[in-house]
Protein backbone atom coordinates (compact mmCIF):
# COMPACT_ATOMS: atom_id res chain seq x y z
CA UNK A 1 73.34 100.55 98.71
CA UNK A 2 69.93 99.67 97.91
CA UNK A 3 67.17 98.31 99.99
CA UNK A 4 67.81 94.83 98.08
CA UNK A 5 71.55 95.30 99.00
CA UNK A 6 71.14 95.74 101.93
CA UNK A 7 68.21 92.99 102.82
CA UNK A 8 71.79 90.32 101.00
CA UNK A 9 73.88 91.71 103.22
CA UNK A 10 71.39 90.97 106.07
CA UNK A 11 70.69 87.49 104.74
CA UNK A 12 74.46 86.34 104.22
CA UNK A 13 75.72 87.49 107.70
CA UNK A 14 72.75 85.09 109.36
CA UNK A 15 73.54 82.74 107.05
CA UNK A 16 76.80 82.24 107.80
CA UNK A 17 76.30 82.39 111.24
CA UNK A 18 73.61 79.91 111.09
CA UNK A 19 71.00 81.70 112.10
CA UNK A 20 68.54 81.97 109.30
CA UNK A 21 66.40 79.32 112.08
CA UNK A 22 65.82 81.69 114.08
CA UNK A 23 64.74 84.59 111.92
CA UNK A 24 61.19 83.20 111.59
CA UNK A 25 58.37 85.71 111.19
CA UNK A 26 57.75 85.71 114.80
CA UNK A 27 60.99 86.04 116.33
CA UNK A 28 62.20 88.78 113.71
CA UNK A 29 59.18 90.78 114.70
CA UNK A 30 59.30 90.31 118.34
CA UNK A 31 63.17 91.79 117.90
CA UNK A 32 61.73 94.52 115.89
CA UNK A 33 59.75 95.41 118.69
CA UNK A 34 62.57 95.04 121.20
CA UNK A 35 64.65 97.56 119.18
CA UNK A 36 62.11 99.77 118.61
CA UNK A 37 62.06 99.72 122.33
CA UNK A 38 65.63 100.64 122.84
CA UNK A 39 65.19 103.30 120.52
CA UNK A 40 61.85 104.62 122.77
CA UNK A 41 63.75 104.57 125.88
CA UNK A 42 66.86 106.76 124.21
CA UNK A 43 63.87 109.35 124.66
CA UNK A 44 62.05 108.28 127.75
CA UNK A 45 61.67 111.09 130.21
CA UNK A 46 63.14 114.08 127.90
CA UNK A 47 61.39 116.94 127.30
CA UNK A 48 60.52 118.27 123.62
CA UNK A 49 63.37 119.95 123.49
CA UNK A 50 65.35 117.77 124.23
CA UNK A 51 64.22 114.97 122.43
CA UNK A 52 64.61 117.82 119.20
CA UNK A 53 68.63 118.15 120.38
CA UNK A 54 69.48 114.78 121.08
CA UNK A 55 70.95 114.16 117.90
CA UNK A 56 73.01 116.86 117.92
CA UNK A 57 75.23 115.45 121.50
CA UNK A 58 77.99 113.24 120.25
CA UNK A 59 76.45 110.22 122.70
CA UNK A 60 72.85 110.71 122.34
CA UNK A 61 73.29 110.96 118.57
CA UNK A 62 75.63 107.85 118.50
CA UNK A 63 72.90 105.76 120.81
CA UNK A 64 70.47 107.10 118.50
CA UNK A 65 72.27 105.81 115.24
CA UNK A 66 73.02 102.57 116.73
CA UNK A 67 69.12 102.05 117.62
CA UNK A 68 67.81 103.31 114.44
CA UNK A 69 70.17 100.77 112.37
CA UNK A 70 69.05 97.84 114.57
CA UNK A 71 65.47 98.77 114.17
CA UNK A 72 66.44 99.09 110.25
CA UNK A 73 67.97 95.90 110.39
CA UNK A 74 65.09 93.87 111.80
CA UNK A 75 62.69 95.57 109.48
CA UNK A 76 64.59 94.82 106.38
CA UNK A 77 64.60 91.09 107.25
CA UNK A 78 61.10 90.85 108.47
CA UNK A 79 60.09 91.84 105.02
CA UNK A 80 62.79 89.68 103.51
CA UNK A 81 61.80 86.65 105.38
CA UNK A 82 58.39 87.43 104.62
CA UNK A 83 58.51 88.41 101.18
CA UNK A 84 56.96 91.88 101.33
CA UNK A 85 59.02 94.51 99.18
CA UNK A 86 58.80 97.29 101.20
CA UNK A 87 59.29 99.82 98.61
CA UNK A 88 56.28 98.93 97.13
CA UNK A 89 54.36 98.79 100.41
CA UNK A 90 55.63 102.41 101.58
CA UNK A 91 54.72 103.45 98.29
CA UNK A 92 51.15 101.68 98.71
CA UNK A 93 50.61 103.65 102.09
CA UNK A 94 51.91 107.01 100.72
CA UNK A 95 49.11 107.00 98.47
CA UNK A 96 46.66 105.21 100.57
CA UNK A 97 47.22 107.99 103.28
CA UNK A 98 47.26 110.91 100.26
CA UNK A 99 43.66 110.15 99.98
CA UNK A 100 42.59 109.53 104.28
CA UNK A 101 44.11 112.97 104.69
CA UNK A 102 43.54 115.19 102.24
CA UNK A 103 45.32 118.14 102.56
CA UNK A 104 42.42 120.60 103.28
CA UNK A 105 40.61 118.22 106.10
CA UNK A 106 44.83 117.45 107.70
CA UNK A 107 46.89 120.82 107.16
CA UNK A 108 48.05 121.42 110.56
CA UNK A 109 45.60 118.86 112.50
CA UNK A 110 47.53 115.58 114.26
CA UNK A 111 43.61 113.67 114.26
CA UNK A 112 43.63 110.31 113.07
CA UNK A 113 41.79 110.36 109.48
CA UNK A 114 38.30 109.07 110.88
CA UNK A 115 38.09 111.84 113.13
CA UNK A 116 38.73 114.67 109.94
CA UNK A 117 35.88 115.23 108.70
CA UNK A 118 33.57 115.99 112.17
């Protein structure tokens, strides 16, 4: 499925459920950020480690999908409902952030791109 596909699939299942009034901007982003939440706290309180394993126990990696999919889900109709294609966005940022980090001032640093070139 495509990113299209999948933002129809999104679309029909509220709409036939009636609930295309409440996916406004607003509400579809504050849901975002509740999932993204639920997602956070699936790693609240592990180590590295085991944050690095956690897909790889059959619960923590089925929590994990489930999460990931609803945060999916809310992103794809945020940009729907808004009218952003997101492919072209990501592919906006991808180059936006080729040239903030170049790859001799970020190889191996984690520093926000302001902070590169000090």
């Amino acid at each position: 499925m495509t990113i299209r596909d999948l933002q129809d699939a999104l679309a029909l299942f509220a709409r036939q459920r009636d609930w295309e009034q409440f996916h406004t901007p607003k509400n579809l982003a504050m849901a975002l950020a509740g999932e993204a939440g639920e997602l956070l706290e699936l790693f609240q309180w592990l180590t590295p480690e085991q944050s690095s394993t956690l897909s790889t126990q059959p619960d923590g990696a089925q929590a994990l999908r489930q999460e990931l999919a609803d945060v999916f889900a809310y992103l794809l109709r945020l940009a729907d409902v808004t009218g952003i294609d997101l492919e072209e966005a990501l592919a906006e940022k991808i180059e936006l952030n080729r040239h903030r980090y170049p790859v001799d001032l970020a190889y191996g640093r984690a520093e926000k791109y302001t902070k590169l070139g000090e």
